[in-house]
N, C-alpha and C. Protein backbone atom coordinates (compact mmCIF):
# COMPACT_ATOMS: atom_id res chain seq x y z
N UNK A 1 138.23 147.30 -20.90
CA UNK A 1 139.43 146.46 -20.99
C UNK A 1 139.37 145.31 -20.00
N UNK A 2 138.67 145.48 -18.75
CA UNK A 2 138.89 144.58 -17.72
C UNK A 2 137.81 143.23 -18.36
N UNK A 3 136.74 143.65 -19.04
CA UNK A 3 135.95 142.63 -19.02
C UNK A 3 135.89 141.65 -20.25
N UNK A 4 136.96 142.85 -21.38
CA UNK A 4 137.94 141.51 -22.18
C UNK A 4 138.70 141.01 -22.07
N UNK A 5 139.50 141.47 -21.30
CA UNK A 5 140.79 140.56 -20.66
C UNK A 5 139.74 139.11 -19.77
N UNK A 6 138.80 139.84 -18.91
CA UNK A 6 138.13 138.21 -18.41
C UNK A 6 137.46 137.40 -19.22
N UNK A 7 136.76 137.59 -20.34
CA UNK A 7 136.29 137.26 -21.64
C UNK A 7 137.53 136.25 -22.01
N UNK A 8 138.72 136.48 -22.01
CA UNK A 8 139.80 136.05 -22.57
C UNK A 8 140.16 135.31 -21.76
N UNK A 9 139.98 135.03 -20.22
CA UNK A 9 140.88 134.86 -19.48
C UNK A 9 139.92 133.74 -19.14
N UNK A 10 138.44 133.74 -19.56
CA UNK A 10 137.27 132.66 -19.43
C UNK A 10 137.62 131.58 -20.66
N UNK A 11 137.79 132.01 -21.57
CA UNK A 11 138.24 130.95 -22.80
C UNK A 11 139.48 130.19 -22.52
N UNK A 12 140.45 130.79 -22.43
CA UNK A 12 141.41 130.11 -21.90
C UNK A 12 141.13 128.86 -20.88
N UNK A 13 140.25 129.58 -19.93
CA UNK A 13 139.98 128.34 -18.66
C UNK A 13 139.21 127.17 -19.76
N UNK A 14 138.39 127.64 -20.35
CA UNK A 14 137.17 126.73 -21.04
C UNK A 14 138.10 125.45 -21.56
N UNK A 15 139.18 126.06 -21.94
CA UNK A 15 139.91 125.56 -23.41
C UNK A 15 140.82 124.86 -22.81
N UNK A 16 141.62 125.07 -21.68
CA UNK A 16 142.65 123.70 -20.56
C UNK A 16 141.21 122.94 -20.09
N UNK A 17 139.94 123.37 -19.55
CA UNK A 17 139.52 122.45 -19.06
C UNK A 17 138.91 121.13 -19.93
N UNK A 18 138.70 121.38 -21.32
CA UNK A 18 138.36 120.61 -22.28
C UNK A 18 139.42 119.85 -22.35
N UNK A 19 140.60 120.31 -22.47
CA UNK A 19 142.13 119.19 -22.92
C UNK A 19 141.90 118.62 -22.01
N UNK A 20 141.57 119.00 -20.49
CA UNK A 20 141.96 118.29 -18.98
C UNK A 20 141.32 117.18 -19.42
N UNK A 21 139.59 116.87 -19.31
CA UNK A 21 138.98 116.32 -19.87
C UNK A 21 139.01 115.42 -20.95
N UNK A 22 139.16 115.76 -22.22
CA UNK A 22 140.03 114.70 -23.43
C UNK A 22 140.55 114.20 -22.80
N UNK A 23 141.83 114.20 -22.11
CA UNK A 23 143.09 113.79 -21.26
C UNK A 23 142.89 112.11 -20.47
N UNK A 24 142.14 112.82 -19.33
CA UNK A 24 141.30 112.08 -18.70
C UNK A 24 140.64 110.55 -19.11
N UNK A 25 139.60 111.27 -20.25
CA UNK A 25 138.78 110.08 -21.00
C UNK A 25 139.72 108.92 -21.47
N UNK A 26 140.77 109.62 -22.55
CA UNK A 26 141.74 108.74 -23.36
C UNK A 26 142.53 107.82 -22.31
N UNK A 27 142.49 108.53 -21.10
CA UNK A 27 143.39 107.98 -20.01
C UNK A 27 142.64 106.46 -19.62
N UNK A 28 141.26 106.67 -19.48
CA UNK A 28 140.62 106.06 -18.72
C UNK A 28 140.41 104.68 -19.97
N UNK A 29 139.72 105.41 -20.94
CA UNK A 29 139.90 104.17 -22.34
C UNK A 29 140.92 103.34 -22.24
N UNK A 30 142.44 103.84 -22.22
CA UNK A 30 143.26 103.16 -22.67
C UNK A 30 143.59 102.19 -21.15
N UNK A 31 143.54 102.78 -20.05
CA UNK A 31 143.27 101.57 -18.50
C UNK A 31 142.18 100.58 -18.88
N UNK A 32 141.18 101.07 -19.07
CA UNK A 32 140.32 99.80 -19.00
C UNK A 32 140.26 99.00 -20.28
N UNK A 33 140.97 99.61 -21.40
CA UNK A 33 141.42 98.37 -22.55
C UNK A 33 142.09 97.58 -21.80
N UNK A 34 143.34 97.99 -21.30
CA UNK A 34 144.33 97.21 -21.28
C UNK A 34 144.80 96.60 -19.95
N UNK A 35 143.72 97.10 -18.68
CA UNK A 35 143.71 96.51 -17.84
C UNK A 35 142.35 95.95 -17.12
N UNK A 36 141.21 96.02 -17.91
CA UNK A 36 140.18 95.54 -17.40
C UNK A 36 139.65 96.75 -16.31
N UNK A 37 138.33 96.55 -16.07
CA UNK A 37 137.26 97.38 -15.79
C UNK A 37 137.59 97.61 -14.49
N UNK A 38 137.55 96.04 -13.54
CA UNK A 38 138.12 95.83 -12.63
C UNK A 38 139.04 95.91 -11.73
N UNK A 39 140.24 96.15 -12.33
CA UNK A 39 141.62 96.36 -12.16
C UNK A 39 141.67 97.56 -12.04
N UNK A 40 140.98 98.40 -13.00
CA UNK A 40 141.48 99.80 -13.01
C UNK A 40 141.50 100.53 -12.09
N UNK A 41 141.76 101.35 -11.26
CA UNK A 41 142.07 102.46 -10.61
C UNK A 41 142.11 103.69 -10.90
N UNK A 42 141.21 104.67 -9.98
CA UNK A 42 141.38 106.09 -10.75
C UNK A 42 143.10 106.48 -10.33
N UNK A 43 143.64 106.10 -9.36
CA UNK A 43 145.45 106.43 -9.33
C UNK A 43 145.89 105.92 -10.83
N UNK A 44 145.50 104.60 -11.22
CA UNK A 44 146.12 104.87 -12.85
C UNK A 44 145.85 105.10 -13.40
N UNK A 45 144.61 105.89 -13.74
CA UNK A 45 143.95 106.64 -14.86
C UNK A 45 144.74 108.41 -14.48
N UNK A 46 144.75 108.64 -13.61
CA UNK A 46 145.83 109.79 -13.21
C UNK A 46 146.77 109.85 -13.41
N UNK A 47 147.35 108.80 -13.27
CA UNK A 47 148.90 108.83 -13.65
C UNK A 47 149.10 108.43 -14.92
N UNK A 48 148.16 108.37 -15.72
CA UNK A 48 148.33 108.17 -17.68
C UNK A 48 148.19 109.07 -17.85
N UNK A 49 147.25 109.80 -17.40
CA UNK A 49 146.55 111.38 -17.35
C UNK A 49 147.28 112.78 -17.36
N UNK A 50 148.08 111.99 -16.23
CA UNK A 50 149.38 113.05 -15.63
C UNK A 50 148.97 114.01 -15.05
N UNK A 51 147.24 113.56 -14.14
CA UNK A 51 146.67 114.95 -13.75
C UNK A 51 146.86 114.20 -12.55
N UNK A 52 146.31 114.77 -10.94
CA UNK A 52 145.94 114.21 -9.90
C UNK A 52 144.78 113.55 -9.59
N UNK A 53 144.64 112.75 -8.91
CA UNK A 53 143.46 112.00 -8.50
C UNK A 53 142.01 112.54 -8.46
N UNK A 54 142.48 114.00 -7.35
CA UNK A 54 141.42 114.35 -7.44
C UNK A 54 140.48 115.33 -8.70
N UNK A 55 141.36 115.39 -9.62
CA UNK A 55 140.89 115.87 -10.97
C UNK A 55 140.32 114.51 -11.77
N UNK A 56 140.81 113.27 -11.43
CA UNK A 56 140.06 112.64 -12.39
C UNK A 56 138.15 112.17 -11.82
N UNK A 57 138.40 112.06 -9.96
CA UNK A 57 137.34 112.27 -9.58
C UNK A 57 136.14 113.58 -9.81
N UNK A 58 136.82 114.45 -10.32
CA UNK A 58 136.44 115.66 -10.48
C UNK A 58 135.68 115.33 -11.72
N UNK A 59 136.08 114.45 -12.96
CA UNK A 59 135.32 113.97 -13.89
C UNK A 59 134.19 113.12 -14.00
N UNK A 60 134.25 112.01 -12.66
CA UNK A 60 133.06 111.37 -12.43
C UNK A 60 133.80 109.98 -11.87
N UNK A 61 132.96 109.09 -11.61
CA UNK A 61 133.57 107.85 -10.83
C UNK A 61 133.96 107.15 -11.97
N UNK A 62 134.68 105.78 -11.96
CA UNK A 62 134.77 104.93 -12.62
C UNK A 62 133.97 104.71 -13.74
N UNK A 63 132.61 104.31 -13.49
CA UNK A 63 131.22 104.23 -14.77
C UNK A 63 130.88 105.09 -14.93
N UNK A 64 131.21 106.65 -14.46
CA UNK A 64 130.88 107.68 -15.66
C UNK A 64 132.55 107.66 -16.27
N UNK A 65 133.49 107.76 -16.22
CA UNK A 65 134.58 107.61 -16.95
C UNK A 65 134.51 106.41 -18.20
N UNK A 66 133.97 105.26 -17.76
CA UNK A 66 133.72 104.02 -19.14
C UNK A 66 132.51 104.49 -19.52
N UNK A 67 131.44 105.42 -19.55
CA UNK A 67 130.66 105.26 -20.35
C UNK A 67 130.91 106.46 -21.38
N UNK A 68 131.80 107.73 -20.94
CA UNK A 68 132.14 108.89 -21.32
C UNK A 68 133.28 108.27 -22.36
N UNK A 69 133.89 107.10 -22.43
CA UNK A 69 134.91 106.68 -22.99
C UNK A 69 134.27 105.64 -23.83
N UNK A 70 133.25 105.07 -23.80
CA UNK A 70 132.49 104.33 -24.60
C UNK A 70 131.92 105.65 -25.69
N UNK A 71 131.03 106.30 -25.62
CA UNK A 71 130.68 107.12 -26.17
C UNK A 71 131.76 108.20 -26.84
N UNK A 72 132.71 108.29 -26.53
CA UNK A 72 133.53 109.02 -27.50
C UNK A 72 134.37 108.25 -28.17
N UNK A 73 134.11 107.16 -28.31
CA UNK A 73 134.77 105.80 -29.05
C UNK A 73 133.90 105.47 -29.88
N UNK A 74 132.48 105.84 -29.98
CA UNK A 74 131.71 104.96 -30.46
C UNK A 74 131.09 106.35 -31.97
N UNK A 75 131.59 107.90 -31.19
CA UNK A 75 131.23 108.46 -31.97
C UNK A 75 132.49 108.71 -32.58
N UNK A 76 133.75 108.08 -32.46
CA UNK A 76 134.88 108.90 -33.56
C UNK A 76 135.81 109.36 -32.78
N UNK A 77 136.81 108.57 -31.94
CA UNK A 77 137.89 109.45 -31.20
C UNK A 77 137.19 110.85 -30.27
N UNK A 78 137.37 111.91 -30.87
CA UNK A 78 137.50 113.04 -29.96
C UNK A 78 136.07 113.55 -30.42
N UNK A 79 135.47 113.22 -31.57
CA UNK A 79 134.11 113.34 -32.13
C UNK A 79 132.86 113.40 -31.54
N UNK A 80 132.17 113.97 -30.78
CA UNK A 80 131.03 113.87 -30.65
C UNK A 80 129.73 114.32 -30.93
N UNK A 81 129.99 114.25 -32.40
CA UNK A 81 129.26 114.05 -33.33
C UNK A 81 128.33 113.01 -33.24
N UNK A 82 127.09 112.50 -33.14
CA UNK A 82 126.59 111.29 -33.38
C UNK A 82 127.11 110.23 -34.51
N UNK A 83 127.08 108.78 -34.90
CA UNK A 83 127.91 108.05 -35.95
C UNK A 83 126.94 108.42 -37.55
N UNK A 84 125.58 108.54 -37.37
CA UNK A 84 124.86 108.38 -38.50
C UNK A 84 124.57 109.88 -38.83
N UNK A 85 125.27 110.81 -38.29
CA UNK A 85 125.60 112.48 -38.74
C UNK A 85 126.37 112.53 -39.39
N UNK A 86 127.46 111.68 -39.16
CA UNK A 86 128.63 112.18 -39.88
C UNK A 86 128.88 111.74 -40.99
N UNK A 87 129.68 112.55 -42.37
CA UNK A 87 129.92 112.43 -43.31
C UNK A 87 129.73 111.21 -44.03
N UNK A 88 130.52 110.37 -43.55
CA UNK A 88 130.94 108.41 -44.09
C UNK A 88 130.08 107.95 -43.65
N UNK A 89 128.82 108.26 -43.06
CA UNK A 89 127.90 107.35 -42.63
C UNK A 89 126.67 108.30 -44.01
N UNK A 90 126.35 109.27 -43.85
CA UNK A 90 125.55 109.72 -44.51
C UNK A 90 125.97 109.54 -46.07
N UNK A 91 126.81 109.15 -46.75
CA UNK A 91 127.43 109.02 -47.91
C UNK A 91 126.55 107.88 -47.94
N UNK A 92 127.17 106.62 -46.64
CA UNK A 92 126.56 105.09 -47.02
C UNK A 92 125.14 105.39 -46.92
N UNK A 93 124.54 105.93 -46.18
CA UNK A 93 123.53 105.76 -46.13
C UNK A 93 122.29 106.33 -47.42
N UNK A 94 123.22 107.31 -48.36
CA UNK A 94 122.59 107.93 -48.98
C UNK A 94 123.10 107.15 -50.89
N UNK A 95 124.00 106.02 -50.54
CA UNK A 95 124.03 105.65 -51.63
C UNK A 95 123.12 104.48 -52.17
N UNK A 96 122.68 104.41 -53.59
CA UNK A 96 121.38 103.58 -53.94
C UNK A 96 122.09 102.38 -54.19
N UNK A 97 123.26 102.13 -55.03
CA UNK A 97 123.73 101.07 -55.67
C UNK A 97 124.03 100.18 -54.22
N UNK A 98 124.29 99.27 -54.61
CA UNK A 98 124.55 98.07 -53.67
C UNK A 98 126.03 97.78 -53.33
N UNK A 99 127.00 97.87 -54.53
CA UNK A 99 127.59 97.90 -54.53
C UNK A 99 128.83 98.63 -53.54
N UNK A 100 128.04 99.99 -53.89
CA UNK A 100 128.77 101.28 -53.39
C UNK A 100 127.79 101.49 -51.94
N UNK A 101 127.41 101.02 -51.66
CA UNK A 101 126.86 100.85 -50.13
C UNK A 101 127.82 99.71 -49.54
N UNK A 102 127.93 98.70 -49.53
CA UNK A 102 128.89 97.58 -48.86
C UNK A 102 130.27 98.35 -49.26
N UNK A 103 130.74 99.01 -50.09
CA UNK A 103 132.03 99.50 -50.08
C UNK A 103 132.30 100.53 -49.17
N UNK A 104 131.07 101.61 -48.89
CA UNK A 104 131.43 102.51 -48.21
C UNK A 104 131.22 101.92 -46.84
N UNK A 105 130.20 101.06 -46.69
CA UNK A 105 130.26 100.00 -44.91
C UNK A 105 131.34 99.32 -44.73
N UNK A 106 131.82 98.82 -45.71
CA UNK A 106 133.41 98.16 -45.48
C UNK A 106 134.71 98.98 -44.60
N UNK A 107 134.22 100.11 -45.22
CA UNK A 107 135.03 101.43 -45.46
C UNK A 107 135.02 101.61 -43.49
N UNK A 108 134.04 102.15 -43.12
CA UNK A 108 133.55 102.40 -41.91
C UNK A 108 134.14 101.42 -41.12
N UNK A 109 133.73 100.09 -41.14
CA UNK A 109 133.79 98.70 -40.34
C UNK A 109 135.71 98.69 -39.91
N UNK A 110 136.24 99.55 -41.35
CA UNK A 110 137.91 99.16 -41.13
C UNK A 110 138.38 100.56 -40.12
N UNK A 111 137.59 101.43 -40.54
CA UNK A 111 138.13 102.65 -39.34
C UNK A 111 137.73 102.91 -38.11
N UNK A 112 136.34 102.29 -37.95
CA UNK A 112 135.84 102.60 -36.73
C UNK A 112 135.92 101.04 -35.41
N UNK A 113 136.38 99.67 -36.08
CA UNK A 113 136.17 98.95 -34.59
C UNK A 113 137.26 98.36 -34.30
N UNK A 114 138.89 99.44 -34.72
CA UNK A 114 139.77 98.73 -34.27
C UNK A 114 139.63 99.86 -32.99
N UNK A 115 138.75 101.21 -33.14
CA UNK A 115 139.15 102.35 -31.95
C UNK A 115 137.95 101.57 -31.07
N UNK A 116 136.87 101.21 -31.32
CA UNK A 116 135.90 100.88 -30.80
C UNK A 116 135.84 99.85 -30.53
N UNK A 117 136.36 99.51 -30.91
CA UNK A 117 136.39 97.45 -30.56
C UNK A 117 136.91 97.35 -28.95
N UNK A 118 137.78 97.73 -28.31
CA UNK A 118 138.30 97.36 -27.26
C UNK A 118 137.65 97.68 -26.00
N UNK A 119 137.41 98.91 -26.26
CA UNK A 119 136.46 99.58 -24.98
C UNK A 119 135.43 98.69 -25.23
N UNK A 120 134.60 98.68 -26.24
CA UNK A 120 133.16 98.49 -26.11
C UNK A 120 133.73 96.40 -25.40
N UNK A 121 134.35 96.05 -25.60
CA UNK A 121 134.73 94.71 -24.72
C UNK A 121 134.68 94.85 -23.29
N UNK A 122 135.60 96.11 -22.77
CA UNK A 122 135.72 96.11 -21.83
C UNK A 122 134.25 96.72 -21.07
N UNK A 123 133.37 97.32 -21.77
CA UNK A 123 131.73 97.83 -21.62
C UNK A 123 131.13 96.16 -21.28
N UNK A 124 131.17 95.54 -22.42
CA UNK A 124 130.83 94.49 -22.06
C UNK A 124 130.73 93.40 -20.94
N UNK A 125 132.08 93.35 -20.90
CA UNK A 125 132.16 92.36 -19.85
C UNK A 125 132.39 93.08 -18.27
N UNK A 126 132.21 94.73 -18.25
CA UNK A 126 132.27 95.16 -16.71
C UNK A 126 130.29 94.80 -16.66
N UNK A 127 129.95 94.88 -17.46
CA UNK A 127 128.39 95.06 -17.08
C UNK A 127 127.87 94.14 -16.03
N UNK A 128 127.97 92.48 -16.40
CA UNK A 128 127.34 91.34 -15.34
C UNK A 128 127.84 92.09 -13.52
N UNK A 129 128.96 92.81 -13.66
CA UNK A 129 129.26 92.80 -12.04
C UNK A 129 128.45 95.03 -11.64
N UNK A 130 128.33 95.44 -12.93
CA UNK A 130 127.92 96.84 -11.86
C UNK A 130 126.56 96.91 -12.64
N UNK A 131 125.60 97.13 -11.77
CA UNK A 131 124.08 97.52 -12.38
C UNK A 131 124.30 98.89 -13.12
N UNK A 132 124.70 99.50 -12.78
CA UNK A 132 124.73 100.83 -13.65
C UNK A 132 125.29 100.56 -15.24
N UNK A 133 126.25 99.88 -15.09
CA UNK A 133 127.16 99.84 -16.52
C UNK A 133 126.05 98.65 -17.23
N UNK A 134 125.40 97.51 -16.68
CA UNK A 134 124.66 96.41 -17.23
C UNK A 134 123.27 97.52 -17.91
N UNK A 135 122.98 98.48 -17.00
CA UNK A 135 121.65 99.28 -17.59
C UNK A 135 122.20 99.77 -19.08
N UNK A 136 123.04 100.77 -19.07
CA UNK A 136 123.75 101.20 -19.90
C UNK A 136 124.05 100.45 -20.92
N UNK A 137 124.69 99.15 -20.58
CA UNK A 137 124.57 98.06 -21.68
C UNK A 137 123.39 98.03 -22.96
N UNK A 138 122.68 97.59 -21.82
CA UNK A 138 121.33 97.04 -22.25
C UNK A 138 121.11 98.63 -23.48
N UNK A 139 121.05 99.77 -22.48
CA UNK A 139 120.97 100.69 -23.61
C UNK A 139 121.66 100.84 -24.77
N UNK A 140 122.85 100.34 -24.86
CA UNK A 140 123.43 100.78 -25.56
C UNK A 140 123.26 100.03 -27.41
N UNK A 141 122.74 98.48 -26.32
CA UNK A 141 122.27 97.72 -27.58
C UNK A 141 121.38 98.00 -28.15
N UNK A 142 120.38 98.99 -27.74
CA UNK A 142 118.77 99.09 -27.86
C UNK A 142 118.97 100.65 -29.31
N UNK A 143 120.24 101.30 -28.89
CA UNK A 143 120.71 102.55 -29.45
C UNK A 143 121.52 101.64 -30.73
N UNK A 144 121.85 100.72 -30.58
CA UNK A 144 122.76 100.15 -31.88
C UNK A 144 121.28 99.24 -32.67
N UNK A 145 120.36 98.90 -32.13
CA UNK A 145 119.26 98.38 -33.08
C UNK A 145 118.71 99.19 -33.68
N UNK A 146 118.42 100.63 -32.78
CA UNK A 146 118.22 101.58 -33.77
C UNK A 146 119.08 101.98 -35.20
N UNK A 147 120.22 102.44 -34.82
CA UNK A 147 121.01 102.59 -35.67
C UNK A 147 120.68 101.66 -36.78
N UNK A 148 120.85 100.09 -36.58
CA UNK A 148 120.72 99.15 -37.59
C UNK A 148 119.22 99.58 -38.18
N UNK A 149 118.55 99.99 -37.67
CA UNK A 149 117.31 99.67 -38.49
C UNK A 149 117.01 101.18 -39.11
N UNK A 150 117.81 102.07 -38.82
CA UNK A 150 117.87 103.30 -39.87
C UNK A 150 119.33 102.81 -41.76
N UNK A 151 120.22 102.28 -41.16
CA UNK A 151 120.76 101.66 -42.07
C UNK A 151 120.18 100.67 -42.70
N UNK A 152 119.43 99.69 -42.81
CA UNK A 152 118.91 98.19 -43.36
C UNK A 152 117.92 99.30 -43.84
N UNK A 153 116.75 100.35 -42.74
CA UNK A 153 115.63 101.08 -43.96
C UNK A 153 116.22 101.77 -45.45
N UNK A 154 117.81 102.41 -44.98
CA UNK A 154 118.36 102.96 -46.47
C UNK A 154 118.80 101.85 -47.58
N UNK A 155 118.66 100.70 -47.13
CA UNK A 155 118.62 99.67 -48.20
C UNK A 155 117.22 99.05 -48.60
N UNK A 156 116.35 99.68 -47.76
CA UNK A 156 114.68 98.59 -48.47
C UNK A 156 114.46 98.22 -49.48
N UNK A 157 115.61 99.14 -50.63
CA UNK A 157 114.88 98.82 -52.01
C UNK A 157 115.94 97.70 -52.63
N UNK A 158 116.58 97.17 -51.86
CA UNK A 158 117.80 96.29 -52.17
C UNK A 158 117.41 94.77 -51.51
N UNK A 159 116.70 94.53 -50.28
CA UNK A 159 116.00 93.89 -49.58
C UNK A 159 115.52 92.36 -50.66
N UNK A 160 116.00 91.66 -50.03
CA UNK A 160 115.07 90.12 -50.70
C UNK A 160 113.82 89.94 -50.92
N UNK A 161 113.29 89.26 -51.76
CA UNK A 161 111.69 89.80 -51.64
C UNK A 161 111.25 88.76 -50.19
N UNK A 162 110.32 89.56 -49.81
CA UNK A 162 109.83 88.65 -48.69
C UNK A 162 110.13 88.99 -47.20
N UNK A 163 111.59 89.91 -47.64
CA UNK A 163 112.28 89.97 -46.12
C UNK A 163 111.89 91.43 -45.87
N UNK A 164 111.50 91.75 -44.41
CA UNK A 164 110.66 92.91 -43.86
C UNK A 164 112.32 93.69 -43.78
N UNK A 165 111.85 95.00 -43.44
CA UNK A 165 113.15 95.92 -42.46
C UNK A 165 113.29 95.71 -41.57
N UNK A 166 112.07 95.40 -40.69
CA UNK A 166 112.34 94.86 -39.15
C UNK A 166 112.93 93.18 -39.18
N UNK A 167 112.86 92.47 -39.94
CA UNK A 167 113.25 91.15 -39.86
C UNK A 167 115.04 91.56 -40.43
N UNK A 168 115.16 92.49 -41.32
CA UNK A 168 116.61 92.47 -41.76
C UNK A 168 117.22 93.42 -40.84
N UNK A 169 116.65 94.02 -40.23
CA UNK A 169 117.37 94.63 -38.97
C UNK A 169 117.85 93.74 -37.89
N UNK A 170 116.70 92.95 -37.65
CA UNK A 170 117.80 91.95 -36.68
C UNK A 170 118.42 91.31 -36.97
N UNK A 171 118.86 90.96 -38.22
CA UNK A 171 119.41 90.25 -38.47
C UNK A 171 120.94 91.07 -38.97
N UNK A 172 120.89 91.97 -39.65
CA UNK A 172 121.85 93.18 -39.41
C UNK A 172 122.66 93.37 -38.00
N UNK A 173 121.63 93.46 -36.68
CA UNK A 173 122.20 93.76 -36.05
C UNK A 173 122.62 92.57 -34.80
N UNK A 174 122.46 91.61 -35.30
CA UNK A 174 122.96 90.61 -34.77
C UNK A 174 124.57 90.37 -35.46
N UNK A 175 124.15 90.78 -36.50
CA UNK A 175 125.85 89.62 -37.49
C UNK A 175 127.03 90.64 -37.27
N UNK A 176 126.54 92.31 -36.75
CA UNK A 176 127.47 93.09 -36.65
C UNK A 176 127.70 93.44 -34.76
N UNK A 177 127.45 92.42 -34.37
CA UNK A 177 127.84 92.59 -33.16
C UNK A 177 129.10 92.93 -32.89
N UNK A 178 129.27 93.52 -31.57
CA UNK A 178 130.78 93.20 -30.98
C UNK A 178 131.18 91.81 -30.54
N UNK A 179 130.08 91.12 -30.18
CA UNK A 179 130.77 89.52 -29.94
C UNK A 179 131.12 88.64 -30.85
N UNK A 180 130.01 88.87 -31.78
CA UNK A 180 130.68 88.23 -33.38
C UNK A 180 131.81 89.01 -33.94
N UNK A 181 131.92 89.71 -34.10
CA UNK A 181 133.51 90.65 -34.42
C UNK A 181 134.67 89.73 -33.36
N UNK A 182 134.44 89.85 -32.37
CA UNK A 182 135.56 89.13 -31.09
C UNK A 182 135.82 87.94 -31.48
N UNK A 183 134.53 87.21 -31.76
CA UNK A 183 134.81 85.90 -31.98
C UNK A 183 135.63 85.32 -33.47
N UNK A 184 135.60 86.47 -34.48
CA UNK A 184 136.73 85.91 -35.45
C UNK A 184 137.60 86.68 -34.96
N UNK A 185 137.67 88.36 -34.35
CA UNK A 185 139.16 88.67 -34.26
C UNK A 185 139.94 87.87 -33.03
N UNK A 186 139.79 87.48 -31.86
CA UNK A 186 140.39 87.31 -30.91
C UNK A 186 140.21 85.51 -30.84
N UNK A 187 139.03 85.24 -31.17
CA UNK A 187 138.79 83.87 -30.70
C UNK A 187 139.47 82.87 -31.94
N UNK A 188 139.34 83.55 -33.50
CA UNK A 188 139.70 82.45 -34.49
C UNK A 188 141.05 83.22 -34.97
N UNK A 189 141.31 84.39 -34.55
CA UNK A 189 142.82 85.34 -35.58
C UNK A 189 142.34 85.63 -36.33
N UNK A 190 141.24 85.75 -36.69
CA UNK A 190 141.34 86.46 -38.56
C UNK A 190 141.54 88.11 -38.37
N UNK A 191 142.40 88.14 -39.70
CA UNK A 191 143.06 89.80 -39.88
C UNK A 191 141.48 90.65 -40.17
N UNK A 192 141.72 91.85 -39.11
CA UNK A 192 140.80 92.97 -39.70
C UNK A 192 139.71 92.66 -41.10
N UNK A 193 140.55 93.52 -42.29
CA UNK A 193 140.14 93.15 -43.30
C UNK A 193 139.31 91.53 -43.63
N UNK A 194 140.27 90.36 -43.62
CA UNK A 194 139.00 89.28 -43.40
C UNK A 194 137.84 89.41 -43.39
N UNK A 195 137.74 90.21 -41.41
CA UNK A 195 136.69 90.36 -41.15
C UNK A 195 135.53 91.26 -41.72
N UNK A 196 136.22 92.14 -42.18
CA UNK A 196 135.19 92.95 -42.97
C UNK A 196 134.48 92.25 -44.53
N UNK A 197 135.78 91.57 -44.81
CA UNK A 197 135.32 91.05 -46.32
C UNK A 197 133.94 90.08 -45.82
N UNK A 198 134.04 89.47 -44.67
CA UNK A 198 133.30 88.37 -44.43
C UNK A 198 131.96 89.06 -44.20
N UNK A 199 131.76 90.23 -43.66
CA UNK A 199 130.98 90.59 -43.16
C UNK A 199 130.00 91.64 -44.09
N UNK A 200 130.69 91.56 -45.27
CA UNK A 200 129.95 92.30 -46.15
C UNK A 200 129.49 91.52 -47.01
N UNK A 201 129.91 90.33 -47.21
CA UNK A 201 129.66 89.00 -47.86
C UNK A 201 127.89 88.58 -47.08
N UNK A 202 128.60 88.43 -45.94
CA UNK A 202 127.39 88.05 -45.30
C UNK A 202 126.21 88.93 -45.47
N UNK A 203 126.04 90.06 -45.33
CA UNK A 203 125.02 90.93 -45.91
C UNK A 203 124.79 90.95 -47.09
N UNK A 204 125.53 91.04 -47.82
CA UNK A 204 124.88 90.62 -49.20
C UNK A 204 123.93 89.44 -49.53
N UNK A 205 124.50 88.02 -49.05
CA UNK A 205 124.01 86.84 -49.08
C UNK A 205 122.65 86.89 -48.13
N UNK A 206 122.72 87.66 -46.94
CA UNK A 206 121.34 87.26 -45.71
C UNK A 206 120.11 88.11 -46.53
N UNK A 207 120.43 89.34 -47.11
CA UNK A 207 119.90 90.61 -47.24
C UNK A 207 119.21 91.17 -48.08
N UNK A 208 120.36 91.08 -49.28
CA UNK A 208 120.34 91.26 -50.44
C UNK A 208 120.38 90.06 -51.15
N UNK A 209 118.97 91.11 -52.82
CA UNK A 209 118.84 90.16 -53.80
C UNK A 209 119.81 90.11 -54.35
């Protein structure tokens, strides 16, 4: 009896310390959206948190908090799942028609960079001032070329004649940047959607025959 009751009494701990955690992250995401990288403070990531200070230090400094909050943004809210595991990615990736590939990327583009869009800004622009977060950067782009060039290979047979996978990968993963995204959402106003219509347009036209 004693060593199921601690069995029980271990899950329990497991299971507040995971919420603590969630808690934390979302805390820290939503500070450095909305107040910059800079600005932030682990006292206000605690006090969104509603935990104490020294619990959010207990999670890691500042740049392990934005990169722990980049990465669970980048895989799906609370998801950490990888993006090209999961369901809506393996659908796109596994459909032949052309059609129904830009519909299901459309699909993706509208759910995933209004959660992802903000952090990965605020990733961005903390990088020039901390070497750690600029390394990370750098990785992170190197992890999104991959990505692009496993998506552009599930289209090879859709491909222009002439144009390589490695040539439509960069070019993929240039037009789906986060700075090109910024620059019609924030810099010109265009609505979400717009942006997606534009951006599936554009792949069709760079890409595809």
């Amino acid at each position: 009896m004693v060593e199921g009751k601690r069995t029980y009494q271990s899950k329990i701990r497991a299971q507040q310390a995971e919420r603590t955690r969630n808690a934390v992250i979302a805390a820290a995401a939503e500070c450095f959206t909305r107040l910059g990288y800079a600005e932030t403070t682990m006292k206000a990531i605690a006090a969104h948190a509603g935990v104490s200070a020294q619990t959010v230090f207990a999670h890691g400094g500042k740049a392990a908090l934005l990169l722990a909050a980049v990465d669970r943004s980048i895989a799906g809210g609370g998801d950490d799942v990888p993006l090209l595991t999961q369901d809506r990615f393996q659908q796109m990736l596994n459909a032949r028609d052309k059609d129904e590939k830009l519909r299901l990327l459309r699909g993706i583009t509208l759910d995933w960079l209004p959660a992802a869009g903000p952090i990965l800004r605020s990733f961005r622009e903390a990088a020039p001032g901390d070497p750690e977060i600029a390394a990370a950067w750098e990785e992170y782009e190197r992890r999104r070329h991959r990505d692009a060039g496993a998506i552009i290979e599930s289209c090879s047979h859709l491909l222009r004649p002439g144009l390589t996978v490695e040539r439509a990968t960069d070019i993929y993963w240039a037009a789906l940047g986060p700075q090109v995204a910024d620059a019609f959402l924030l810099g010109r106003g265009w609505a979400l959607t717009d942006y997606a219509d534009w951006l599936m347009d554009a792949m069709d036209r760079l890409l595809f025959r």
